[in-house]
PDB file of N, CA and C in Angstrom:
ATOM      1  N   UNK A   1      46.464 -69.295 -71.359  1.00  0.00           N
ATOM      2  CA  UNK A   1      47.457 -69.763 -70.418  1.00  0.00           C
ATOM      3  C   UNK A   1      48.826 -69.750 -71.099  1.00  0.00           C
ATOM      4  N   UNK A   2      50.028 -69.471 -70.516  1.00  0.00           N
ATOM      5  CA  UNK A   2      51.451 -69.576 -70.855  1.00  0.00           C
ATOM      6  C   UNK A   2      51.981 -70.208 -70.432  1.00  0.00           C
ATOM      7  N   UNK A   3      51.636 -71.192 -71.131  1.00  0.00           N
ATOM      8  CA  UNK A   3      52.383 -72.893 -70.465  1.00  0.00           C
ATOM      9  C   UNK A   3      53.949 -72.953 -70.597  1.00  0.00           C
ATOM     10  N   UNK A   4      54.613 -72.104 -71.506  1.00  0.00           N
ATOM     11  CA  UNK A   4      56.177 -71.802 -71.541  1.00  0.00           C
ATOM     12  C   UNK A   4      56.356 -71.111 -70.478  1.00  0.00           C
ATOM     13  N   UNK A   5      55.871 -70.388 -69.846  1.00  0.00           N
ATOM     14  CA  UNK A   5      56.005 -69.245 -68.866  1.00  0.00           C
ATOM     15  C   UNK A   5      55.838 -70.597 -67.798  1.00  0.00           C
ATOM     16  N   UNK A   6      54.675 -70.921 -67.562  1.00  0.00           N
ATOM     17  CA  UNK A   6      54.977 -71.700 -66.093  1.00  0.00           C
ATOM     18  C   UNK A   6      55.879 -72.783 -66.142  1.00  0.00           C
ATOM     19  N   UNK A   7      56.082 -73.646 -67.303  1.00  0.00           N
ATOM     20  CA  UNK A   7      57.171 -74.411 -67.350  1.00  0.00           C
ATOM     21  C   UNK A   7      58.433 -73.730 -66.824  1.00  0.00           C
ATOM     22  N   UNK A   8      58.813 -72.360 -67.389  1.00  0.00           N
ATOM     23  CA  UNK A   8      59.821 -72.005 -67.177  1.00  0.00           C
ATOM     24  C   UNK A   8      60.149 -71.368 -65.483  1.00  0.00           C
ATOM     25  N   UNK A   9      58.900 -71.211 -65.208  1.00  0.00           N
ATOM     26  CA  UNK A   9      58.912 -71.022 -63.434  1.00  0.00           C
ATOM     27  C   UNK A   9      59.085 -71.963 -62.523  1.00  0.00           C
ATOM     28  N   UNK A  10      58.319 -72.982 -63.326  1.00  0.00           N
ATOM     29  CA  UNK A  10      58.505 -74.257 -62.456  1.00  0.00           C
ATOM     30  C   UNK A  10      60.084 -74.907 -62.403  1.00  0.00           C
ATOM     31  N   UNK A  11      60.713 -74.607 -63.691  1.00  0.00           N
ATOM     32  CA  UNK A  11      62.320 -74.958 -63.520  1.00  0.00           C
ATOM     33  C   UNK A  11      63.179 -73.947 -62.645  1.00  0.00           C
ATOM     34  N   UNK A  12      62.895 -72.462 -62.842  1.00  0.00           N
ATOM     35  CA  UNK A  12      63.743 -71.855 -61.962  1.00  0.00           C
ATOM     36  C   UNK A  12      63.658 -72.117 -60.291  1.00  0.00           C
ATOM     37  N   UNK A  13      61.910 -72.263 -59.793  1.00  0.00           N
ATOM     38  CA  UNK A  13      62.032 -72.502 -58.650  1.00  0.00           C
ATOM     39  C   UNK A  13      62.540 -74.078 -58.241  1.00  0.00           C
ATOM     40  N   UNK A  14      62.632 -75.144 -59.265  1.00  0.00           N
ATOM     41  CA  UNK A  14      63.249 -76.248 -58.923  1.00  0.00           C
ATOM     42  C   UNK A  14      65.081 -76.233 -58.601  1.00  0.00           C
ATOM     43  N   UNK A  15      65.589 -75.736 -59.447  1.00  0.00           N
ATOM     44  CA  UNK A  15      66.534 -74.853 -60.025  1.00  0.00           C
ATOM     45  C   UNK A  15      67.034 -74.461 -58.283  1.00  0.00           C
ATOM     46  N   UNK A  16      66.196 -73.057 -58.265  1.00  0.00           N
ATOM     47  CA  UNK A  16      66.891 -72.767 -56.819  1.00  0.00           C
ATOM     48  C   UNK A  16      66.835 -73.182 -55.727  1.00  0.00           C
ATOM     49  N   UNK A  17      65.823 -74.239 -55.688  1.00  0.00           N
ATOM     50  CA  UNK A  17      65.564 -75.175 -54.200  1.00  0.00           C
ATOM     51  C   UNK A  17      66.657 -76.086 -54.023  1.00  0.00           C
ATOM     52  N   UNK A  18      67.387 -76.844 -55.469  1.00  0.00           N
ATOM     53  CA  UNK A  18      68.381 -77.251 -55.619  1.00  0.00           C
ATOM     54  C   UNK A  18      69.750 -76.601 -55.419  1.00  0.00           C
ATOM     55  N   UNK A  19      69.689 -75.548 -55.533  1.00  0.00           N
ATOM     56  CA  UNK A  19      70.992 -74.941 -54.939  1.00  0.00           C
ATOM     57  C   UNK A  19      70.928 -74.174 -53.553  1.00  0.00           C
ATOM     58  N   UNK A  20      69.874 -73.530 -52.544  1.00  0.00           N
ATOM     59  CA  UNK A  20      69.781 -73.319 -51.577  1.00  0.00           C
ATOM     60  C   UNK A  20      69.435 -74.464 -50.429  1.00  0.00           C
ATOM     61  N   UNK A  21      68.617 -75.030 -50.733  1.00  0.00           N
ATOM     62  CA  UNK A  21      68.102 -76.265 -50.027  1.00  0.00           C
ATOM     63  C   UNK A  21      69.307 -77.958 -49.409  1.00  0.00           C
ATOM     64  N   UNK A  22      69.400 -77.615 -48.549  1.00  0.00           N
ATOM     65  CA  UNK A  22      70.601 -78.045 -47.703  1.00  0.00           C
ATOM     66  C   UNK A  22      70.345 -79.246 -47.313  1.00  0.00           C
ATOM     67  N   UNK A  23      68.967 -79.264 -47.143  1.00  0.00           N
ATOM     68  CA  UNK A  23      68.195 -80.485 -46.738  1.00  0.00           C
ATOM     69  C   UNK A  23      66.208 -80.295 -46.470  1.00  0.00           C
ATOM     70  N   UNK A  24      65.676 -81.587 -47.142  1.00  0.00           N
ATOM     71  CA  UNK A  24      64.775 -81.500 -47.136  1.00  0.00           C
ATOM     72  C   UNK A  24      63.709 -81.196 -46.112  1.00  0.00           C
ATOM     73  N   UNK A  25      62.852 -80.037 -45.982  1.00  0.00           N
ATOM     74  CA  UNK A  25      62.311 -79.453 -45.380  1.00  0.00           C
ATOM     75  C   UNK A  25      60.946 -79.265 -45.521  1.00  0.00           C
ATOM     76  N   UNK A  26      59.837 -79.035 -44.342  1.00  0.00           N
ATOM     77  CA  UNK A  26      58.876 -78.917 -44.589  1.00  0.00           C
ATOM     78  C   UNK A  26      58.391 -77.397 -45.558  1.00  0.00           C
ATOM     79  N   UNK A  27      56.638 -77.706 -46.639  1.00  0.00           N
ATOM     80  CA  UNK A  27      57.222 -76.876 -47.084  1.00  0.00           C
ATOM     81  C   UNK A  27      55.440 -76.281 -47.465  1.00  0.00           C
ATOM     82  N   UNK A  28      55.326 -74.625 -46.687  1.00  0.00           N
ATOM     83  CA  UNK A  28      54.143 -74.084 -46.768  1.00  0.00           C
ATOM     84  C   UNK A  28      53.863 -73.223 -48.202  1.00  0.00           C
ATOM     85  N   UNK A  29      52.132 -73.800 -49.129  1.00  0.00           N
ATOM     86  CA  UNK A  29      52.398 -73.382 -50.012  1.00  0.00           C
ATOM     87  C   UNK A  29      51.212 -72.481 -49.794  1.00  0.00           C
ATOM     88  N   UNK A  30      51.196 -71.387 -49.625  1.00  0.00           N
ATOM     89  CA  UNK A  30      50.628 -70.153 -49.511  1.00  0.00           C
ATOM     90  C   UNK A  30      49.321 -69.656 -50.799  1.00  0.00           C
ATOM     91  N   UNK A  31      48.185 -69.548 -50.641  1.00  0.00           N
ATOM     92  CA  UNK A  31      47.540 -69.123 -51.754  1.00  0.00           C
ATOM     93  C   UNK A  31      47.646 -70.414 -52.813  1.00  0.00           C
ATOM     94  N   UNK A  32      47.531 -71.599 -52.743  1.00  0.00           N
ATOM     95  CA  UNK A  32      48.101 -72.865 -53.270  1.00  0.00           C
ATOM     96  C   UNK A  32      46.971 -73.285 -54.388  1.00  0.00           C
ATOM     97  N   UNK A  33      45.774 -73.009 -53.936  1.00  0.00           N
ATOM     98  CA  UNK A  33      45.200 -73.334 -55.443  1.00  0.00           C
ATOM     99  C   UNK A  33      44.461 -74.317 -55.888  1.00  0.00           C
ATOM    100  N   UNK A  34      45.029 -75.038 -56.377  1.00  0.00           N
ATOM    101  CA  UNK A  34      45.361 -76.629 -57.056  1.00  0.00           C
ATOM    102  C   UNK A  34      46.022 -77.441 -56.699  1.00  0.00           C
ATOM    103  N   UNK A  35      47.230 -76.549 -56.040  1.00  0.00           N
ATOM    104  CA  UNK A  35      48.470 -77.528 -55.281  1.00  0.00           C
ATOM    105  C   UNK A  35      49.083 -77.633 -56.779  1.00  0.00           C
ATOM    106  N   UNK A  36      49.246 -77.118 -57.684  1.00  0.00           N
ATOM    107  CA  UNK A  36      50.488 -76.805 -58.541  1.00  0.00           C
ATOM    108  C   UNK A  36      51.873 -77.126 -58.698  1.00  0.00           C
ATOM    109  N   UNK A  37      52.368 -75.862 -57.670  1.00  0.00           N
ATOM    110  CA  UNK A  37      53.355 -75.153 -57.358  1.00  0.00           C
ATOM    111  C   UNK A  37      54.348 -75.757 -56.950  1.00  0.00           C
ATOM    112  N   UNK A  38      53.236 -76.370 -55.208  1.00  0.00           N
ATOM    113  CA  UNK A  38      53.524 -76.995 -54.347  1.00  0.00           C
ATOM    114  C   UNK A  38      53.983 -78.625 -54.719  1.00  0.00           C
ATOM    115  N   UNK A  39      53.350 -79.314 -54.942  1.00  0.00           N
ATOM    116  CA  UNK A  39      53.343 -80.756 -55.666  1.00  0.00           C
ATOM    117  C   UNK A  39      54.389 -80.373 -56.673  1.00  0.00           C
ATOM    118  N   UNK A  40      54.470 -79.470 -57.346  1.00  0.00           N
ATOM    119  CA  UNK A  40      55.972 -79.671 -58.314  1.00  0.00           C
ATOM    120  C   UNK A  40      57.449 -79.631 -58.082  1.00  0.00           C
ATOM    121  N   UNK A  41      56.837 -79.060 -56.551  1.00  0.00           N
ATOM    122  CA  UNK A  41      58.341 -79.003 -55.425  1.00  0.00           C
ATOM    123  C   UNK A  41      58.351 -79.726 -54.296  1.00  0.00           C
ATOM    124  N   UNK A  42      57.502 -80.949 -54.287  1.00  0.00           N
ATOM    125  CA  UNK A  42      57.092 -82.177 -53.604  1.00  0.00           C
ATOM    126  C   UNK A  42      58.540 -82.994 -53.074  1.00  0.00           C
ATOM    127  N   UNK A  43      59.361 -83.037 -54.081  1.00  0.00           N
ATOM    128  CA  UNK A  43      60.809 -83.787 -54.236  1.00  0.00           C
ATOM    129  C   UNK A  43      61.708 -82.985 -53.380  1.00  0.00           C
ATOM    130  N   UNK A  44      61.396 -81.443 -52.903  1.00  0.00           N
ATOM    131  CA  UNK A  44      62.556 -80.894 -51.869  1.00  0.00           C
ATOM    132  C   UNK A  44      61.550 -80.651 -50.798  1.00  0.00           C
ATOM    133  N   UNK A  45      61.175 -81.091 -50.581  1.00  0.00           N
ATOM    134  CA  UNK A  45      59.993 -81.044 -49.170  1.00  0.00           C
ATOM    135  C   UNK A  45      59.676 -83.050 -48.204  1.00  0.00           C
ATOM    136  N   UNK A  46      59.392 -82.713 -47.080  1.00  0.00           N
ATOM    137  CA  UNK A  46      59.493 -83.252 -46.078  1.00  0.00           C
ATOM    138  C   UNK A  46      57.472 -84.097 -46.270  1.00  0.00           C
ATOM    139  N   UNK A  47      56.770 -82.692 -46.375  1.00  0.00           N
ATOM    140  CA  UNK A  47      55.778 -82.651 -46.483  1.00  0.00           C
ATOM    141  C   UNK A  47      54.874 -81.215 -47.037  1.00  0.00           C
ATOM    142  N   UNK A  48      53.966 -81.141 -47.191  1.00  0.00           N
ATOM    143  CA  UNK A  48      53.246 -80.126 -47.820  1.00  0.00           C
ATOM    144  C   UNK A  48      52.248 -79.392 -47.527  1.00  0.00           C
ATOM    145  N   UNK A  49      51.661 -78.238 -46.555  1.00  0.00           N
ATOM    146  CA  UNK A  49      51.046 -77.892 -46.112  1.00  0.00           C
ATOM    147  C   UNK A  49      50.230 -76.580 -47.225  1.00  0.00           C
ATOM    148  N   UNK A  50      49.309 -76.597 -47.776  1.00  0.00           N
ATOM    149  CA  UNK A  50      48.713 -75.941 -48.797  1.00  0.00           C
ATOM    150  C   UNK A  50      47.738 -75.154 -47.964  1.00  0.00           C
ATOM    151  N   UNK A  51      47.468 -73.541 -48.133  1.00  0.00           N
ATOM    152  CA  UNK A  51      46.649 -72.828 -47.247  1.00  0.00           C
ATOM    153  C   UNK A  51      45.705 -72.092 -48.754  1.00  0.00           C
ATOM    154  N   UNK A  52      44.482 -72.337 -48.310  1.00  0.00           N
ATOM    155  CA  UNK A  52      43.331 -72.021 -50.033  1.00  0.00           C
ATOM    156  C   UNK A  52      42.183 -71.749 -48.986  1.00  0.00           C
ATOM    157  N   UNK A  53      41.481 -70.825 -49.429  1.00  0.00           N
ATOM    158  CA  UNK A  53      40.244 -70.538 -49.294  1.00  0.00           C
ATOM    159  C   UNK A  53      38.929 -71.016 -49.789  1.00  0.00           C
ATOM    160  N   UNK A  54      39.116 -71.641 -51.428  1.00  0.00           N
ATOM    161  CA  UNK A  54      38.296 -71.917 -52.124  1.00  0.00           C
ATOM    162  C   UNK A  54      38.173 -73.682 -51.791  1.00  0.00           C
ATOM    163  N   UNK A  55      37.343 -73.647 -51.131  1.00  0.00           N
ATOM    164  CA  UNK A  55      36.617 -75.411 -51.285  1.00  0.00           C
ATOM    165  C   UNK A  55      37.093 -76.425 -52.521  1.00  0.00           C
ATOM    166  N   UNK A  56      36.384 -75.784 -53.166  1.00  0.00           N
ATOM    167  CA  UNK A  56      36.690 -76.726 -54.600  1.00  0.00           C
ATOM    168  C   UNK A  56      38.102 -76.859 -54.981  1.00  0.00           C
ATOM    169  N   UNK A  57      39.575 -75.978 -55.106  1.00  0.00           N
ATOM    170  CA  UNK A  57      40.611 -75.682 -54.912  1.00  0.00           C
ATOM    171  C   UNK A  57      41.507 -76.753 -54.506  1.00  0.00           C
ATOM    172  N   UNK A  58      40.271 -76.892 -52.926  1.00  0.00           N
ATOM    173  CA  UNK A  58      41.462 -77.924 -52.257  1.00  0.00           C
ATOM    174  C   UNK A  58      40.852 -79.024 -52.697  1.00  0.00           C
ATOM    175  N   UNK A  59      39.569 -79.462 -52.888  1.00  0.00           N
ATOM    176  CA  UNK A  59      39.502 -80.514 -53.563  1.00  0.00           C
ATOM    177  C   UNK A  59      40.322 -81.020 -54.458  1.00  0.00           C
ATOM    178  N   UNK A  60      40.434 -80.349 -55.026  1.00  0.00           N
ATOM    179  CA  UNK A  60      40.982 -80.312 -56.675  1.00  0.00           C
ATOM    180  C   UNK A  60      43.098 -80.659 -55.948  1.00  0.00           C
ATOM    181  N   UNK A  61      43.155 -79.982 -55.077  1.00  0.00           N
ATOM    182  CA  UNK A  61      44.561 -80.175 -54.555  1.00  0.00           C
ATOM    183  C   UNK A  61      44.967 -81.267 -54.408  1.00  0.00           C
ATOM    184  N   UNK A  62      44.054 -81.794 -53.611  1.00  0.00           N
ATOM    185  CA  UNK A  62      44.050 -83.109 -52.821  1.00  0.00           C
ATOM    186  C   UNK A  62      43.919 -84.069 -53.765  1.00  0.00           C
ATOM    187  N   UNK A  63      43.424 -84.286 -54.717  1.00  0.00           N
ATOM    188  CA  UNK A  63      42.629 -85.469 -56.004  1.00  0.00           C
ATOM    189  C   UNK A  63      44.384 -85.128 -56.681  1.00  0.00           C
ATOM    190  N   UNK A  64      44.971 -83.984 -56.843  1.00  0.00           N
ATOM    191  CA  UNK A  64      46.199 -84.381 -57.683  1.00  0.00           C
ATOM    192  C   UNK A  64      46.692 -84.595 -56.499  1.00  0.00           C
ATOM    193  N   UNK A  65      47.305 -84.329 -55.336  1.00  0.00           N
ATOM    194  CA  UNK A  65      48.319 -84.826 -54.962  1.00  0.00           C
ATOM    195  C   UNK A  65      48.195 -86.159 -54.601  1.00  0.00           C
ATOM    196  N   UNK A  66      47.199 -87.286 -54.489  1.00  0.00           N
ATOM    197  CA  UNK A  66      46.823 -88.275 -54.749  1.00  0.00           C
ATOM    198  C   UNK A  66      46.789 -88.676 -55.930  1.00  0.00           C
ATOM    199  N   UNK A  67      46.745 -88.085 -57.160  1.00  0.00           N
ATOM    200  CA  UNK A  67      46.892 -88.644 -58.510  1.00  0.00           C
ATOM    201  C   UNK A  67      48.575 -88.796 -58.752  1.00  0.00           C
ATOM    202  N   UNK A  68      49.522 -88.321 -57.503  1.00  0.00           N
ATOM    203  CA  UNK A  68      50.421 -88.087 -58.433  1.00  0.00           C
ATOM    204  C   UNK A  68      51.835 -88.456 -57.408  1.00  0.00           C
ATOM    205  N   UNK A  69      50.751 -89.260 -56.645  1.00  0.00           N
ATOM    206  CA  UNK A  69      51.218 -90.203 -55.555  1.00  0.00           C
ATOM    207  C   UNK A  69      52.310 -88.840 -53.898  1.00  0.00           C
ATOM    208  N   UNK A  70      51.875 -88.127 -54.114  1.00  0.00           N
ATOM    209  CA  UNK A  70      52.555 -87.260 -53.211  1.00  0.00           C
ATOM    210  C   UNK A  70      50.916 -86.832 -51.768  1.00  0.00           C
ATOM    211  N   UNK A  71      50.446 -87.760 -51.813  1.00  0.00           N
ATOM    212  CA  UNK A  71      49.385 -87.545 -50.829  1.00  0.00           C
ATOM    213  C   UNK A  71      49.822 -88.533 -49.263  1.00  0.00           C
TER     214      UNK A  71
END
């Protein structure tokens, strides 16, 4: 894993939500996973709609975005 690499993704897309983002908006996280992505951009969103195929995935989504108080 390239934990510098996603750190550093996770700042640019914070980065540009902060300079495009006009006001907080709902916010679809596509192919979501874990809820990652999404939950790390929790703070420019309204709410969070995560679309996953894998069962376990969204489990796993749902247990952090409840661990991390964004549920």
């Amino acid at each position: 894993m390239n934990s510098a690499g996603i750190e550093k993704l996770f700042s640019v897309l914070s980065n540009w939500t902060d300079l495009y983002a006009a006001k907080k908006v709902p916010l679809l996280d596509l192919y979501c996973g874990t809820g990652t992505i999404g939950l790390s951009l929790s703070k420019h969103a309204t709410s969070i709609a995560g679309i996953e195929i894998m069962a376990d995935a969204v489990r796993d989504a749902n247990d952090n975005a409840k661990a991390n108080s964004n549920y």
